[in-house]
N, C-alpha and C. Protein backbone atom coordinates (compact mmCIF):
# COMPACT_ATOMS: atom_id res chain seq x y z
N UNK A 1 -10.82 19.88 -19.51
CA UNK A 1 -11.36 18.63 -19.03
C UNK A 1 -10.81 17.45 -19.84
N UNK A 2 -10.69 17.80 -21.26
CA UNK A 2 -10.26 16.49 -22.00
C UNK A 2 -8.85 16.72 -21.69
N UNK A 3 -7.87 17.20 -21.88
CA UNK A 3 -6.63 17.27 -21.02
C UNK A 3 -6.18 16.24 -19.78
N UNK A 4 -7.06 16.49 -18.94
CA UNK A 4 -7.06 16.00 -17.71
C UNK A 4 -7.06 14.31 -18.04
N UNK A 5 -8.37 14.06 -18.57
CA UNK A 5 -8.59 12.34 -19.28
C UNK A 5 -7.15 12.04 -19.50
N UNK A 6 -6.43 13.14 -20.86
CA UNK A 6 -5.66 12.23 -21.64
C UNK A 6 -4.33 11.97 -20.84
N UNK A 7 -4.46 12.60 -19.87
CA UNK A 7 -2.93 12.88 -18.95
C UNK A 7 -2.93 11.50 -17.77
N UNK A 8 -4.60 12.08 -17.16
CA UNK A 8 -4.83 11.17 -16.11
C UNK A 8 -4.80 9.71 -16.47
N UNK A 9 -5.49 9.25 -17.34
CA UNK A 9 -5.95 7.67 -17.60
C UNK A 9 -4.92 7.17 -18.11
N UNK A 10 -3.39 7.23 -18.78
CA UNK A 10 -2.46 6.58 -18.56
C UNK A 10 -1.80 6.34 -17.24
N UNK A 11 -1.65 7.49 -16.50
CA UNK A 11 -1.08 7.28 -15.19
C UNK A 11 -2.11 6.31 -14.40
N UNK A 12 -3.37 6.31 -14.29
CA UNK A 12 -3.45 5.15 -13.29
C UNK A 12 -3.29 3.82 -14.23
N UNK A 13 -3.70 3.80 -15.21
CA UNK A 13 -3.61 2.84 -16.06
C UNK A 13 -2.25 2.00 -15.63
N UNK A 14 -1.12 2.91 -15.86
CA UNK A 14 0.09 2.33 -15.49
C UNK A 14 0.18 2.01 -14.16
N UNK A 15 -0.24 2.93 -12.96
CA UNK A 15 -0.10 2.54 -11.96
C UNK A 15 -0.78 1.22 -11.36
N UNK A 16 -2.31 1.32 -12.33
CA UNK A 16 -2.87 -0.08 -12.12
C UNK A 16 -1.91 -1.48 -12.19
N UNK A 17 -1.40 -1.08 -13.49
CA UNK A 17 -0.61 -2.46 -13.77
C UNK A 17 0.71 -3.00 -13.07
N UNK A 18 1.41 -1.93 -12.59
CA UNK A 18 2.41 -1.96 -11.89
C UNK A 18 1.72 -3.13 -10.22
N UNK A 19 0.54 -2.28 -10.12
CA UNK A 19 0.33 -2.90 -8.50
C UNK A 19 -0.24 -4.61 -8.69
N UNK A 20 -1.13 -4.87 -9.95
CA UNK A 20 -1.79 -6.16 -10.51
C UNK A 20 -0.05 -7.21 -10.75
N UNK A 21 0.65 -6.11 -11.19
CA UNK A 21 2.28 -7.19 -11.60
C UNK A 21 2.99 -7.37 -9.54
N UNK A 22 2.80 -6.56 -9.29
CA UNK A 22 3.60 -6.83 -7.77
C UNK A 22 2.88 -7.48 -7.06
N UNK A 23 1.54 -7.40 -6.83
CA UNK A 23 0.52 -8.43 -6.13
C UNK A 23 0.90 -9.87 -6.47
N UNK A 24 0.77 -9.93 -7.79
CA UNK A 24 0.86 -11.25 -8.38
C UNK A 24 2.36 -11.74 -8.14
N UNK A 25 3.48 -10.79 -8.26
CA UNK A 25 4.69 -11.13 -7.89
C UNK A 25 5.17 -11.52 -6.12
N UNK A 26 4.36 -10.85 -5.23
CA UNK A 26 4.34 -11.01 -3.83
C UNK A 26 3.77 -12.75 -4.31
N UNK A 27 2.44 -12.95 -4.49
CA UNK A 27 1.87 -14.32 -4.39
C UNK A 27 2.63 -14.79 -4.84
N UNK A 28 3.08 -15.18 -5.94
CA UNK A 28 4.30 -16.24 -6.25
C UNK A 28 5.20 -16.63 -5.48
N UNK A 29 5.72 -15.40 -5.08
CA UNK A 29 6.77 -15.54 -4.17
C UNK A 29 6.71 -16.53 -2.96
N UNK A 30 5.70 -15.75 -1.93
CA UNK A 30 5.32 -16.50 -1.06
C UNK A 30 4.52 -18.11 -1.01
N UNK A 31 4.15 -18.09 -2.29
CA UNK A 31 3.94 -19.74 -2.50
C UNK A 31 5.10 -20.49 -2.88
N UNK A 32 6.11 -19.78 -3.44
CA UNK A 32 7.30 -20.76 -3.49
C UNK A 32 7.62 -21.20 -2.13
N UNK A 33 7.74 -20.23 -1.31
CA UNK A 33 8.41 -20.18 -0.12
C UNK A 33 7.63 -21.20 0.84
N UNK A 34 6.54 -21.23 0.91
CA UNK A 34 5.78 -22.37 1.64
C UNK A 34 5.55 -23.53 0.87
N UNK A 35 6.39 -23.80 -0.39
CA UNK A 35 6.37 -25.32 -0.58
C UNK A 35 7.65 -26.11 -0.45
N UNK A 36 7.69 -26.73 0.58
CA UNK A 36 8.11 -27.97 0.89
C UNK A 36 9.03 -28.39 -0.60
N UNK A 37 8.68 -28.93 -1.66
CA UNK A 37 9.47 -29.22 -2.88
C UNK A 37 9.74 -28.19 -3.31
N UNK A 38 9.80 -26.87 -3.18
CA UNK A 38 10.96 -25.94 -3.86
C UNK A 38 12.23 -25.70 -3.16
N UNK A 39 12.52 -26.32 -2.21
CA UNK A 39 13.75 -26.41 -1.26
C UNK A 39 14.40 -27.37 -1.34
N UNK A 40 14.17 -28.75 -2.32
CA UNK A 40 15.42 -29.69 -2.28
C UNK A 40 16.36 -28.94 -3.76
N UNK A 41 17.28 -29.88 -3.44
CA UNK A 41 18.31 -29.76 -4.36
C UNK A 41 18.22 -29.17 -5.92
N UNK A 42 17.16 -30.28 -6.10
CA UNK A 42 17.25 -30.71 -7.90
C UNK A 42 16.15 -29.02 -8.00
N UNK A 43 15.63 -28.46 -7.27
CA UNK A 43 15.07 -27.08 -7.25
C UNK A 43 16.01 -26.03 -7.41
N UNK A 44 16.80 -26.28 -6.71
CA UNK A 44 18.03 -25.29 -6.60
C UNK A 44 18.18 -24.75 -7.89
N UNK A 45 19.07 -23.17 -8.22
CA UNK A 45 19.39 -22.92 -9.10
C UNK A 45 20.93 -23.15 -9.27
N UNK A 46 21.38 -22.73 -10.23
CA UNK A 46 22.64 -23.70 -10.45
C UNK A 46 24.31 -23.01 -9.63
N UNK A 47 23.74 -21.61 -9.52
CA UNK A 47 24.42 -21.08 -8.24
C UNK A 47 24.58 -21.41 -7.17
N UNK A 48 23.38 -22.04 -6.42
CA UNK A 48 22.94 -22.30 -5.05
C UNK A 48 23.43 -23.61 -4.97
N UNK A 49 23.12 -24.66 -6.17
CA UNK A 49 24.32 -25.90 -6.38
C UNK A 49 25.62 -25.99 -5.89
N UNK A 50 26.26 -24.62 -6.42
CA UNK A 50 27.58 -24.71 -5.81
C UNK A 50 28.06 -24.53 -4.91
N UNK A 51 27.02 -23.33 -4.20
CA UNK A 51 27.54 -23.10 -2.73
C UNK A 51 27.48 -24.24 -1.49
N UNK A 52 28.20 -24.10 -0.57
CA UNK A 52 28.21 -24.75 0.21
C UNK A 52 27.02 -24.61 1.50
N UNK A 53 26.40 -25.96 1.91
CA UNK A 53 25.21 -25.59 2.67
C UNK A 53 25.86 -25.09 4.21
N UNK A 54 25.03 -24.12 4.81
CA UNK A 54 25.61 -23.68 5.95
C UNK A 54 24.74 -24.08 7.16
């Protein structure tokens, strides 16, 4: 039984955190994406500067 604890409760532990980091990484995301001022220029990264707009 104590086996089980010491094996089990890192794995969700980790799995917890993995899903709390991608949730939070989905939301970011999609709030960049629906604001209006993360799409001009001076936002741009310095790659996207150079390319040409299509």
């Amino acid at each position: 039984m104590e086996s089980n604890l010491l094996i089990g409760f890192p794995i969700f532990f980790t799995l917890g955190a993995v899903i709390v980091f991608a949730l939070r990484s989905k939301k970011k995301t999609e709030d960049r994406r629906h604001d209006p001022a993360a799409h001009r220029d001076e936002n741009k990264s310095k790659l996207a500067k150079d390319a040409p707009d299509r």
